[in-house]
N, C-alpha and C. Protein backbone atom coordinates (compact mmCIF):
# COMPACT_ATOMS: atom_id res chain seq x y z
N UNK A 1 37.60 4.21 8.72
CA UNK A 1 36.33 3.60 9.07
C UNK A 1 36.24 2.23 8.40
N UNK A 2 36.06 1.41 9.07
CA UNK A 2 35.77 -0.15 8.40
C UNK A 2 34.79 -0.65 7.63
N UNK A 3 35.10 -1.15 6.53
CA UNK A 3 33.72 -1.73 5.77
C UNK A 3 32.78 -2.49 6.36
N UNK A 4 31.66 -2.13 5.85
CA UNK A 4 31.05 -3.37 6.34
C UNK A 4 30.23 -4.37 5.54
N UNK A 5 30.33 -5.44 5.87
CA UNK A 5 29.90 -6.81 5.44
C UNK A 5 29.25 -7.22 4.68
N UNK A 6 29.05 -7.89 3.46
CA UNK A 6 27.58 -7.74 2.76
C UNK A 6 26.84 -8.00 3.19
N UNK A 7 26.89 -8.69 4.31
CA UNK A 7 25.46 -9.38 5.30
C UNK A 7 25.10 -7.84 5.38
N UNK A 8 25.79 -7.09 6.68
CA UNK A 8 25.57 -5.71 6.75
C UNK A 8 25.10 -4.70 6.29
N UNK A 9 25.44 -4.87 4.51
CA UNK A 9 25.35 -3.64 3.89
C UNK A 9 24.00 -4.18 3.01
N UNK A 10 23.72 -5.56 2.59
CA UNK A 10 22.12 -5.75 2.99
C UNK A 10 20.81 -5.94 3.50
N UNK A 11 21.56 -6.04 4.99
CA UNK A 11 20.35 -5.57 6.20
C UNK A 11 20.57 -3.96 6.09
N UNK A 12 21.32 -3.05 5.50
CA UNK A 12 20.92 -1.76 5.54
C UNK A 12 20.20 -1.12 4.65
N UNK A 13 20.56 -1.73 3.19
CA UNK A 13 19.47 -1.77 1.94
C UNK A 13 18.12 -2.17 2.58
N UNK A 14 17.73 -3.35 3.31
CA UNK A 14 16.18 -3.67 3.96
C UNK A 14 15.82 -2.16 4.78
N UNK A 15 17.12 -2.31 5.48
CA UNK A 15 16.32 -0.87 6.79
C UNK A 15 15.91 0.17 5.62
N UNK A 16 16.25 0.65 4.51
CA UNK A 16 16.54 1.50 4.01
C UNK A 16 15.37 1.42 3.28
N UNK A 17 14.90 0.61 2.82
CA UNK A 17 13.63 0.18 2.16
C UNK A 17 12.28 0.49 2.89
N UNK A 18 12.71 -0.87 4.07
CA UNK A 18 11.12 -1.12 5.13
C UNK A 18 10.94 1.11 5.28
N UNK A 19 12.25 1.62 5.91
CA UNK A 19 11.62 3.19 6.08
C UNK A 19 11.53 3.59 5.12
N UNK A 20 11.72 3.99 4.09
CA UNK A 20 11.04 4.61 3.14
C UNK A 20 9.76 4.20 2.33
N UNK A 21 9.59 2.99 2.38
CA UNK A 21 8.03 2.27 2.42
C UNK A 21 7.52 3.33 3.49
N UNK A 22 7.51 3.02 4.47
CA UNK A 22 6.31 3.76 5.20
C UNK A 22 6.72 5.22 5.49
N UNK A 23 7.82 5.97 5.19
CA UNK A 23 7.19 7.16 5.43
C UNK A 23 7.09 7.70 3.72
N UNK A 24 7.10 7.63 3.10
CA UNK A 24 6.54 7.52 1.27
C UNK A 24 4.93 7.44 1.39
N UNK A 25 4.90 6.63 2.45
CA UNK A 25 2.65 5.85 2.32
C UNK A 25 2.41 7.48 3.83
N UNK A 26 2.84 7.87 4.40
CA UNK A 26 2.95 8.30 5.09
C UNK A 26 3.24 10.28 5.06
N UNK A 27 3.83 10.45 4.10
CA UNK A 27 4.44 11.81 3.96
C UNK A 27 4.09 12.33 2.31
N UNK A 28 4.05 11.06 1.76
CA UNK A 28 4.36 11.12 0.14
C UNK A 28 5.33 11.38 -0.09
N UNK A 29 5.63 11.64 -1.97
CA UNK A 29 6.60 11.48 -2.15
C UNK A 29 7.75 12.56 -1.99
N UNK A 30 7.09 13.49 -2.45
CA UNK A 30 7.86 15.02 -2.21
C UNK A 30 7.95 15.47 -0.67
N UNK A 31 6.92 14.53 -0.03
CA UNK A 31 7.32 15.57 1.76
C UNK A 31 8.85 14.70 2.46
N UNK A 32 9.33 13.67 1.33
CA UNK A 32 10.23 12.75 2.44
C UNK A 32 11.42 13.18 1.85
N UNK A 33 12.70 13.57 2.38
CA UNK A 33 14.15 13.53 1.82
C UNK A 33 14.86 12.18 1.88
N UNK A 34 16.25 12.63 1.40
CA UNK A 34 16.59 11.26 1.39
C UNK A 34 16.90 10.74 2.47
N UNK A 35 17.91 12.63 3.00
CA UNK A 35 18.50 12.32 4.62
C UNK A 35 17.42 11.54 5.20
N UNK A 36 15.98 12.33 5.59
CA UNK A 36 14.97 11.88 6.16
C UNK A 36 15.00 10.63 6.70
N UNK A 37 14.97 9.46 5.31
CA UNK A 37 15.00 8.37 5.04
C UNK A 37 15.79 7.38 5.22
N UNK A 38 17.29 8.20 5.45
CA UNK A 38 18.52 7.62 5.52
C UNK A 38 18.85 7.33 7.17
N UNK A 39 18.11 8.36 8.02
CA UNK A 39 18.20 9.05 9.21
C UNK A 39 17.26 7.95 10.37
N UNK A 40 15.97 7.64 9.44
CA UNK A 40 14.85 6.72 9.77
C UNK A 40 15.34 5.52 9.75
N UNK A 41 16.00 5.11 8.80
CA UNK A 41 16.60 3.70 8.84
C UNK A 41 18.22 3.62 9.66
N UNK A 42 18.42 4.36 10.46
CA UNK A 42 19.90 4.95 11.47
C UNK A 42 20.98 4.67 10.80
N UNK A 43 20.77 5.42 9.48
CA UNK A 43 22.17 5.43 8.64
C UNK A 43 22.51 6.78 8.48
N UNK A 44 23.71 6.96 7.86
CA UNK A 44 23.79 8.30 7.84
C UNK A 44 23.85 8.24 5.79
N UNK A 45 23.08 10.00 5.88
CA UNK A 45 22.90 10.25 4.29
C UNK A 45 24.14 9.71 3.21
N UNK A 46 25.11 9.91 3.65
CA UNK A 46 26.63 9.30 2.69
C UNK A 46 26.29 8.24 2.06
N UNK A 47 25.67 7.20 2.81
CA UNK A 47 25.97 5.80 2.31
C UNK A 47 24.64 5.83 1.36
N UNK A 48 23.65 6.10 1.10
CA UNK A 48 22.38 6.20 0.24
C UNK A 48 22.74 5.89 -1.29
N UNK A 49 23.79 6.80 -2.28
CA UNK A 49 24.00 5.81 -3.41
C UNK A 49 24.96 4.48 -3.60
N UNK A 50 25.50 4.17 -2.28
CA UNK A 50 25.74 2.86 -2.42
C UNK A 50 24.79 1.57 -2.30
N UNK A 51 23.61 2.15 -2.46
CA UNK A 51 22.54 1.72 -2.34
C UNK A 51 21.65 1.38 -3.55
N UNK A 52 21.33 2.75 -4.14
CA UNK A 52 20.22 3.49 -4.76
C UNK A 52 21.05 4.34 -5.92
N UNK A 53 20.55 4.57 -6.68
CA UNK A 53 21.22 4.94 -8.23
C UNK A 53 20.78 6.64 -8.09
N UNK A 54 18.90 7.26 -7.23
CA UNK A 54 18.53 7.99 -7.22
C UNK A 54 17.32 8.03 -6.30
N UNK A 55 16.75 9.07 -6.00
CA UNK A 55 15.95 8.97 -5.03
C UNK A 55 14.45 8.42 -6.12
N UNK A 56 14.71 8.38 -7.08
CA UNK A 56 12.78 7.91 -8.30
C UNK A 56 13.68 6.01 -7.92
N UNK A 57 14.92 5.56 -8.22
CA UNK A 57 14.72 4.19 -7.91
C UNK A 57 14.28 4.11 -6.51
N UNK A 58 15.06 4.30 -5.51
CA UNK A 58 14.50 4.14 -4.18
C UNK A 58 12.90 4.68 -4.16
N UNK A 59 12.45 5.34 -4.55
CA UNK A 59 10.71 5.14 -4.50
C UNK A 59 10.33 3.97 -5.06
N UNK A 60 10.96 3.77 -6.39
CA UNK A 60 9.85 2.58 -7.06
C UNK A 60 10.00 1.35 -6.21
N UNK A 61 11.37 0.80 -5.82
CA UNK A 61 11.65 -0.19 -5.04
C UNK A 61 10.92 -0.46 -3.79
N UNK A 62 10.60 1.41 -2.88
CA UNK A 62 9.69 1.56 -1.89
C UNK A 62 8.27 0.96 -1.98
N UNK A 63 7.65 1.54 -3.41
CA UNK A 63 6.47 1.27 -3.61
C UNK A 63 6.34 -0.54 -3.87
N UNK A 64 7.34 -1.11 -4.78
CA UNK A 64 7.23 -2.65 -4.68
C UNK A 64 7.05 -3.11 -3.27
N UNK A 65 7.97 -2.83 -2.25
CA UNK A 65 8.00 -3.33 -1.25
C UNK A 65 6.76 -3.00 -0.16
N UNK A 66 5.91 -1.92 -0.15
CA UNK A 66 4.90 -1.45 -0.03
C UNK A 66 3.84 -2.91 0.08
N UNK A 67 3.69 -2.94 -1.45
CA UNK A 67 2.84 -3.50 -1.95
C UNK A 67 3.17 -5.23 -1.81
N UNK A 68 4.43 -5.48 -1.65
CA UNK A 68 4.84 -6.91 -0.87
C UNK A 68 4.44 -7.13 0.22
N UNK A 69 4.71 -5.96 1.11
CA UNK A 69 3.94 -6.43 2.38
C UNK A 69 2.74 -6.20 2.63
N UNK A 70 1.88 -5.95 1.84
CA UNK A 70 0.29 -5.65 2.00
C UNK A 70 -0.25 -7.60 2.29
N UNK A 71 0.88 -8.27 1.16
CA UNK A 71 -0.05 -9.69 0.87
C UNK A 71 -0.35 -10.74 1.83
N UNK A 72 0.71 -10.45 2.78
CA UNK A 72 0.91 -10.79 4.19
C UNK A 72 -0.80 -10.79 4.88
N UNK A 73 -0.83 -10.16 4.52
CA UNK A 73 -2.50 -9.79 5.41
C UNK A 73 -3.62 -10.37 4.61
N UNK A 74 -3.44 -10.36 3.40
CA UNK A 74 -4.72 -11.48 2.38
C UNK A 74 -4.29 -12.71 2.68
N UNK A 75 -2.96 -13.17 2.56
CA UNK A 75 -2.79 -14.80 2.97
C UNK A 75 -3.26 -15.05 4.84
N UNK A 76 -3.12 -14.18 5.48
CA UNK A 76 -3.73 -14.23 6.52
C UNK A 76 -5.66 -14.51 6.96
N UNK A 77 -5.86 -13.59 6.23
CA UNK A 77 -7.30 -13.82 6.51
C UNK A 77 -7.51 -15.06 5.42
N UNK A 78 -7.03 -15.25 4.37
CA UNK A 78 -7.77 -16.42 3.56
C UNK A 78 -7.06 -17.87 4.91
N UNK A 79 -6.01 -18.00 5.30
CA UNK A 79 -5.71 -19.31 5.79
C UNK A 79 -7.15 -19.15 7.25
N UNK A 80 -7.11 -18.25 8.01
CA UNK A 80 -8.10 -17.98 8.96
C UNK A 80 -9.44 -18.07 8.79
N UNK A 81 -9.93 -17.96 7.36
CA UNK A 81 -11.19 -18.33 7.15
C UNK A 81 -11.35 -19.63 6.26
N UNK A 82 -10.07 -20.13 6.04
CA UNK A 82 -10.14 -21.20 5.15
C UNK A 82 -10.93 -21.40 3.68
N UNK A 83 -11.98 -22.40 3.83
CA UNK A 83 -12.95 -22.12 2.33
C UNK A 83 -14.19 -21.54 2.34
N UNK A 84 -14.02 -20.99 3.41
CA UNK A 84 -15.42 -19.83 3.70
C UNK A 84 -15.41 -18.48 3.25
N UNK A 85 -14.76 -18.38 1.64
CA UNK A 85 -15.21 -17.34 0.97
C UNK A 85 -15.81 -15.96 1.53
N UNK A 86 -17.42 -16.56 2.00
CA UNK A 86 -17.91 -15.32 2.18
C UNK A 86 -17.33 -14.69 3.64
N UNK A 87 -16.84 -15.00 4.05
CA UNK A 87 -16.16 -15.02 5.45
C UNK A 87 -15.04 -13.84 5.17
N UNK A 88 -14.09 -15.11 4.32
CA UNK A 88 -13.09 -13.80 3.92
C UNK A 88 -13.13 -12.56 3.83
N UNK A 89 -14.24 -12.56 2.54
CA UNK A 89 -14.10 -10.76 2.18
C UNK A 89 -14.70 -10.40 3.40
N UNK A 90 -15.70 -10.75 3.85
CA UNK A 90 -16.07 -9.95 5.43
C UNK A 90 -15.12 -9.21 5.79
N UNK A 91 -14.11 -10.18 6.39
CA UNK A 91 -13.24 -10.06 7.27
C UNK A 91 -12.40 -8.45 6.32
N UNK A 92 -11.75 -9.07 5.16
CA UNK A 92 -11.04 -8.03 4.77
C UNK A 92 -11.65 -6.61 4.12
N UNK A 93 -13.05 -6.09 4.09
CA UNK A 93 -13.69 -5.49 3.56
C UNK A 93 -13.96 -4.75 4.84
N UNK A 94 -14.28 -5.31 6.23
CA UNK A 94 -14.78 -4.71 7.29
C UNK A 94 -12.50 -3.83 7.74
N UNK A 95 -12.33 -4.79 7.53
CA UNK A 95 -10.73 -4.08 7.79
C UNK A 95 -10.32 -3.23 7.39
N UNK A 96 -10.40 -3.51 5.92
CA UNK A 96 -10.15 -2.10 5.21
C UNK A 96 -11.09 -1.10 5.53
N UNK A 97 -12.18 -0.91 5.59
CA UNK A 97 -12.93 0.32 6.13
C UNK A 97 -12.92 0.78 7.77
N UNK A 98 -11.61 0.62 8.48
CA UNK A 98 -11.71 0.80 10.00
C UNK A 98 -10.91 2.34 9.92
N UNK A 99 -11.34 3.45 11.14
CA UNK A 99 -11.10 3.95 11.51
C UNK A 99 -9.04 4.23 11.58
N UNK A 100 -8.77 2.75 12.21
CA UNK A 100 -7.39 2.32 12.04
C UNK A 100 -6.51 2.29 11.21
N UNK A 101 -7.41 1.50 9.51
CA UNK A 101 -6.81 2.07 8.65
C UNK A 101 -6.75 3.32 7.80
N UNK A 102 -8.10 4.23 8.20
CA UNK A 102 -7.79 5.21 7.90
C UNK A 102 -6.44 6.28 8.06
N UNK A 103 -6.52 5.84 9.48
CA UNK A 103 -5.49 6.40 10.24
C UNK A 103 -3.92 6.36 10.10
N UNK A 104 -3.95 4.81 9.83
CA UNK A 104 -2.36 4.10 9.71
C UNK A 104 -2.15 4.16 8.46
N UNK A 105 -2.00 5.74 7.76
CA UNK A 105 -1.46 5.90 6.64
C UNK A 105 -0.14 5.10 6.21
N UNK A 106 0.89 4.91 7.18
CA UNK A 106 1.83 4.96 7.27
C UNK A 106 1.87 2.84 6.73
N UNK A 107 1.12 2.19 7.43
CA UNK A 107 0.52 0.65 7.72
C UNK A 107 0.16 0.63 6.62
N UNK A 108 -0.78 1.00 5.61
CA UNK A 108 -2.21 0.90 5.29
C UNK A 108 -1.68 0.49 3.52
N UNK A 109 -2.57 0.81 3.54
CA UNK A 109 -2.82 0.00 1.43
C UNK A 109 -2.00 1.59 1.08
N UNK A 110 -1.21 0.61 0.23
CA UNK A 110 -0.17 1.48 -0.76
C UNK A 110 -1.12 2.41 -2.14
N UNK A 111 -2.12 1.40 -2.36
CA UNK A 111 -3.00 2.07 -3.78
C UNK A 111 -3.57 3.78 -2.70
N UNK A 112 -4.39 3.49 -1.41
CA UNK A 112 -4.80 4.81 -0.72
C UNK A 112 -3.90 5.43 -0.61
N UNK A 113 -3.00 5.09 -0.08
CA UNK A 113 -1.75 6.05 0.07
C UNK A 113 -1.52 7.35 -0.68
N UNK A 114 -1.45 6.14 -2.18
CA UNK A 114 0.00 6.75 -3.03
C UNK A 114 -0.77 7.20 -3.89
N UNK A 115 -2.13 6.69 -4.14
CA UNK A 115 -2.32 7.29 -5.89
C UNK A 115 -2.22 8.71 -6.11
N UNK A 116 -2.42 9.90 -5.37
CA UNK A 116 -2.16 10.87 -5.62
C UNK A 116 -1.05 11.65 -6.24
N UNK A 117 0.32 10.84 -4.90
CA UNK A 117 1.52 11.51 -5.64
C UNK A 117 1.87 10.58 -7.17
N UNK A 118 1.32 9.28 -7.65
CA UNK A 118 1.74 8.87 -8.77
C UNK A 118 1.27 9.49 -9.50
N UNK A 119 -0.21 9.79 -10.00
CA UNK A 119 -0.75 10.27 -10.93
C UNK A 119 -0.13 11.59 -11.11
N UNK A 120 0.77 11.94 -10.63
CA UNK A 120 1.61 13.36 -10.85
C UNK A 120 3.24 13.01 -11.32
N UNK A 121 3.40 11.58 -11.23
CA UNK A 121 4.68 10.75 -11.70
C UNK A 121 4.46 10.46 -13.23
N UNK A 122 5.58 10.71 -13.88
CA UNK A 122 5.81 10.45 -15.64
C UNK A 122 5.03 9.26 -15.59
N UNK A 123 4.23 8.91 -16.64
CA UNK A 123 3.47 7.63 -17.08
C UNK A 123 4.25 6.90 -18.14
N UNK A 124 5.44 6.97 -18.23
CA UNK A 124 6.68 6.15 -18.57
C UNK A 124 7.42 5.86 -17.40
N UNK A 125 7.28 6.68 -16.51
CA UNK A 125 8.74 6.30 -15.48
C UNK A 125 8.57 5.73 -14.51
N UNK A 126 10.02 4.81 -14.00
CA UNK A 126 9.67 3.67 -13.06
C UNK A 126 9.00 4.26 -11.48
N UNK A 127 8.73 4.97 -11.57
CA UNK A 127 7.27 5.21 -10.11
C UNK A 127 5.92 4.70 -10.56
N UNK A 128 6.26 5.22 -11.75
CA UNK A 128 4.65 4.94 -12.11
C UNK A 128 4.64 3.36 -12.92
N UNK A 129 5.77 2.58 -13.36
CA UNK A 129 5.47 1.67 -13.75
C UNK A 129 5.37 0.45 -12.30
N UNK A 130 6.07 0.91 -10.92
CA UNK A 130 6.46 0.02 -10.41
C UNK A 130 5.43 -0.07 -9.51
N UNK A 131 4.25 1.22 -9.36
CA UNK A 131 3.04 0.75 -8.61
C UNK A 131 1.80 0.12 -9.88
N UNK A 132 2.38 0.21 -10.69
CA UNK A 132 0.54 -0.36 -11.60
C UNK A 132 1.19 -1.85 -11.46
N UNK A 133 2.51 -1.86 -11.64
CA UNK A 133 2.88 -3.25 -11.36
C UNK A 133 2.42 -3.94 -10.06
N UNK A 134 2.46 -3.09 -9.08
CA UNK A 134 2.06 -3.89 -7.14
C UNK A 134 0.63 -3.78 -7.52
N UNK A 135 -0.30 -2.98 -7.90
CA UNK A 135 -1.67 -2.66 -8.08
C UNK A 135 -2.49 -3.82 -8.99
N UNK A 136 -1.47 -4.36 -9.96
CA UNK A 136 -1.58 -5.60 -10.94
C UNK A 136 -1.75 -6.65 -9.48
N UNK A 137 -0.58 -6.85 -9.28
CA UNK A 137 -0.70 -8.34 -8.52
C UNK A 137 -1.92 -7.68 -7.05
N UNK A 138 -2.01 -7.42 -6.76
CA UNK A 138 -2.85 -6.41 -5.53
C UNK A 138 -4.24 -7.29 -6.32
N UNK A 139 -4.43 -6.65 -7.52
CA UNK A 139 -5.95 -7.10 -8.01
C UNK A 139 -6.76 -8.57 -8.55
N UNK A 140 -5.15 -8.88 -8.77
CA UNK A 140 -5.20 -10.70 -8.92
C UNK A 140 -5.56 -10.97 -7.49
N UNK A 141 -4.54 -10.71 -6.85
CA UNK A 141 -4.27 -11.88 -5.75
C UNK A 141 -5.69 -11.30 -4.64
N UNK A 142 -6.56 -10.14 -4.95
CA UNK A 142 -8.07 -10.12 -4.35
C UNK A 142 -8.95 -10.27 -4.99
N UNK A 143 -8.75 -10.66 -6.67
CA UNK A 143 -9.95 -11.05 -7.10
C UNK A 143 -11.04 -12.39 -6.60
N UNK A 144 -9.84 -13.17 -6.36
CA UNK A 144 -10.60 -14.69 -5.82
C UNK A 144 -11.06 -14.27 -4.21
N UNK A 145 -10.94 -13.05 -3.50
CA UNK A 145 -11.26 -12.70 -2.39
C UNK A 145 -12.50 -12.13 -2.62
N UNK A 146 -12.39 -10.86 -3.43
CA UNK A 146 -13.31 -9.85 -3.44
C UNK A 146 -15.09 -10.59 -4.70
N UNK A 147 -14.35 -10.90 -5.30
CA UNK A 147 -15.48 -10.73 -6.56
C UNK A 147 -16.59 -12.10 -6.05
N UNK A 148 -17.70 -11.51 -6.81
CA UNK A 148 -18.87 -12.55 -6.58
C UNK A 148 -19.71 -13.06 -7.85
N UNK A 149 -18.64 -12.72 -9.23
CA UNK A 149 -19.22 -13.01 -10.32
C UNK A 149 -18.01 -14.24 -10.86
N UNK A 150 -18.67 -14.85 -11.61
CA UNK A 150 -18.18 -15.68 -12.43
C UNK A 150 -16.61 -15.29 -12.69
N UNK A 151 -16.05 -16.42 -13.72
CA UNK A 151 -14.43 -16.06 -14.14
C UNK A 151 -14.45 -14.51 -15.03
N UNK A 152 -15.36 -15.04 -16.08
CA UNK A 152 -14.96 -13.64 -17.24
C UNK A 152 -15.14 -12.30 -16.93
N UNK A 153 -15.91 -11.85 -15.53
CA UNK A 153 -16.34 -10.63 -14.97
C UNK A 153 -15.89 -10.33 -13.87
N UNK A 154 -14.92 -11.32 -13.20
CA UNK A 154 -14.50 -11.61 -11.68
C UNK A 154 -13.69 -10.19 -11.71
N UNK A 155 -12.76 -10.13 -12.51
CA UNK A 155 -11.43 -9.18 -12.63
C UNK A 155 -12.12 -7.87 -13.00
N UNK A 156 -13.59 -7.56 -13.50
CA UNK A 156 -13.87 -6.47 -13.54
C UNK A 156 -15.07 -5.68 -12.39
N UNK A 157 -15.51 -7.17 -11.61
CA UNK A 157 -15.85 -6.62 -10.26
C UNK A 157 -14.84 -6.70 -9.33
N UNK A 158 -14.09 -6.97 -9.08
CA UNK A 158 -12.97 -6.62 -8.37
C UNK A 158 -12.59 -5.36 -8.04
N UNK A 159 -12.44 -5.35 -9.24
CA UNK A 159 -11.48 -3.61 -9.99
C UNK A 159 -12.48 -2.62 -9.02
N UNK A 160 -13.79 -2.83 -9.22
CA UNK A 160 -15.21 -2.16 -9.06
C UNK A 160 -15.22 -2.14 -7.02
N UNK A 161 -15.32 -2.98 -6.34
CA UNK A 161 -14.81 -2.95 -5.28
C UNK A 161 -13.10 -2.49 -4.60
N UNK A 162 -12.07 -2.87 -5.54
CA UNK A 162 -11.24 -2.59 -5.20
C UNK A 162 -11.24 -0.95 -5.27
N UNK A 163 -11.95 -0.18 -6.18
CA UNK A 163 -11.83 1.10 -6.40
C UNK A 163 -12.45 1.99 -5.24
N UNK A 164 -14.07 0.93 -4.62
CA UNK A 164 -14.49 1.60 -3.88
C UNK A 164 -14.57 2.06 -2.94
N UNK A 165 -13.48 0.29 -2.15
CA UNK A 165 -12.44 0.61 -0.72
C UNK A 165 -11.68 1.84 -1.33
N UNK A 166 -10.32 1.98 -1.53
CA UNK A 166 -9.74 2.88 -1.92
C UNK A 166 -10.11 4.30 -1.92
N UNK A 167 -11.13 4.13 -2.97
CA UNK A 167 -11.72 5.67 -2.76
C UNK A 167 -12.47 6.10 -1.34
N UNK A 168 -13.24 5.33 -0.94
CA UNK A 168 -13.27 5.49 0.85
C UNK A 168 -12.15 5.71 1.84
N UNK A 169 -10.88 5.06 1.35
CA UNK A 169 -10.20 5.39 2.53
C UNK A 169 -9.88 7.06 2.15
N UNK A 170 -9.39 7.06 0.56
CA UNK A 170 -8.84 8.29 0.70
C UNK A 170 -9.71 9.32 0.86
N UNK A 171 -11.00 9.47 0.78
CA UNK A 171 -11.84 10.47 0.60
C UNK A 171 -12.37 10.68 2.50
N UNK A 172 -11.93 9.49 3.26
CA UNK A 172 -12.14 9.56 4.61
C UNK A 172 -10.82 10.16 5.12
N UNK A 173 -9.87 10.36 4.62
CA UNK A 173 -8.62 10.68 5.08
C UNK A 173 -8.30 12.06 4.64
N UNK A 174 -9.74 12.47 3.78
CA UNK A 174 -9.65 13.89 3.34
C UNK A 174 -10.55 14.16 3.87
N UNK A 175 -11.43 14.07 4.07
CA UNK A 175 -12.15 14.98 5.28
C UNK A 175 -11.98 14.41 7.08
N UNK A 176 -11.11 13.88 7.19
CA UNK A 176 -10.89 13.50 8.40
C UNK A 176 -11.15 15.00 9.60
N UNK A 177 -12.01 14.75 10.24
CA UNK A 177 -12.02 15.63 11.53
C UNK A 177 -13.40 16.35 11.42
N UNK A 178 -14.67 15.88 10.05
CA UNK A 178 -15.34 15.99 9.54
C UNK A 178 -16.51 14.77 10.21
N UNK A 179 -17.80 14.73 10.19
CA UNK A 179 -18.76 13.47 10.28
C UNK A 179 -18.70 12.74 8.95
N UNK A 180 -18.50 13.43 8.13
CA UNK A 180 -18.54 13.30 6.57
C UNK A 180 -17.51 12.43 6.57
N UNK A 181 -16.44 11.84 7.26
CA UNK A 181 -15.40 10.95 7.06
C UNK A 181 -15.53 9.40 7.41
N UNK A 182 -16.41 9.61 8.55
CA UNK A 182 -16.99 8.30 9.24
C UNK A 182 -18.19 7.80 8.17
N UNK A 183 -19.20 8.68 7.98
CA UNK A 183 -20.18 8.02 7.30
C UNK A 183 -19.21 7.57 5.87
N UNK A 184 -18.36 8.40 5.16
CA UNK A 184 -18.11 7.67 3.96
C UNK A 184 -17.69 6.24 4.11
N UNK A 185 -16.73 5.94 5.43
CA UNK A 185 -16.27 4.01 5.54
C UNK A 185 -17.65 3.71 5.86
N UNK A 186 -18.54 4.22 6.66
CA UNK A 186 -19.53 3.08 6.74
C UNK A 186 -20.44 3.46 5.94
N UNK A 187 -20.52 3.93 4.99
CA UNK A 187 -21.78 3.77 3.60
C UNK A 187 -20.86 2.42 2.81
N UNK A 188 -19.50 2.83 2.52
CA UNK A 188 -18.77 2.03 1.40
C UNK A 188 -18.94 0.03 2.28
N UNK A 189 -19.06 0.33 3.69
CA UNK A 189 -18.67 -0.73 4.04
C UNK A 189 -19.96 -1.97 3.95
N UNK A 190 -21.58 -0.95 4.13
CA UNK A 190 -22.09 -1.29 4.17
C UNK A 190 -23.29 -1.36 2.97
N UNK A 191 -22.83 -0.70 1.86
CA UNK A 191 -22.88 -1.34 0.14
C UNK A 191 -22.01 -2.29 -0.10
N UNK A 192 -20.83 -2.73 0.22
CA UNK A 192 -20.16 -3.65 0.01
C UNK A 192 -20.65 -4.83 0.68
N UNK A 193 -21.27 -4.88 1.73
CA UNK A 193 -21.66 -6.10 2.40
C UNK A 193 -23.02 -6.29 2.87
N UNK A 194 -23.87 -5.53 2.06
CA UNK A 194 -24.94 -5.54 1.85
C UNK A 194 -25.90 -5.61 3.33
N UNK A 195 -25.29 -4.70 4.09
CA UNK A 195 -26.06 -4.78 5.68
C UNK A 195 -26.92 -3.66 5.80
């Protein structure tokens, strides 16, 4: 069988990544194998530690990359609303509370996703260091979105909204099939934006 290329064998590390990013936000961590993962990205299981050292690195790397492509969508709405602030968070506050993202576990914010299976991950080990790390930059890079207080309090209303999306999606994604799921996005959506 012929080698293949490093071009090759790092567009298969990406495939190998982009799928286990989403079925990780999607399955969690314990419902996904590696085959699974290996199978999703149309490789076969063999080649996985020429990759990956273990299936806890390939999560943490998952979860970075997770959380890389979330930012895609804040630089989006900030260039689209330009310096219209209050515009922004609109935009991304009414988004995050949609039906859609409830739904698009798989799409959706890595913090809803995942916090469950982390908080059950060693609080030394790289799962759990490599999402407080995406959750770090996650809270910077929406503080200048989200917050409506000054510098010295910005980062702790943030936190305060960032917690409350979050906890809406997941608490809508736990009673999903419930009325109790709908009203929780639109209570959170509409304390957040004061309508």
């Amino acid at each position: 069988m012929p080698r293949v290329s490093r071009k090759e064998a790092d567009q298969h590390r990406e495939d190998v990544l982009n799928a286990a990013s989403k079925l990780f936000l999607e399955h969690g961590i314990d419902g996904v194998s590696v085959p699974a993962v290996m199978a999703e990205a149309g490789l076969t299981h063999g080649g996985f530690y020429g990759h990956f050292d273990s299936k806890e690195a390939l999560v943490a790397e998952a979860c970075e990359r997770a959380f890389q492509d979330r930012r895609g969508i804040y630089d989006g709405i900030d260039e689209r609303n330009g310096v219209d602030k209050k515009a922004a968070r609109t935009e991304f506050i009414k988004r995050y509370t949609t039906r859609s993202h409830r739904d698009a576990i798989g799409l959706g914010c890595p913090a809803a996703a995942m916090c469950g299976d982390i908080a059950r991950e060693d609080p030394k080990g790289q799962i759990r260091s490599a999402f407080v790390a995406g959750f770090n930059t996650m809270v910077e890079r929406l503080t200048p979105l989200l917050s409506r207080k000054k510098k010295a309090a910005a980062r702790d209303d943030a936190l305060a909204q960032i917690a409350m999306l979050v906890g809406a999606v997941v608490l809508s994604r736990s009673t999903k099939g419930s009325p109790v799921s709908e009203e929780i996005i639109r209570a959170v959506r509409s304390a957040m934006l004061d309508e």
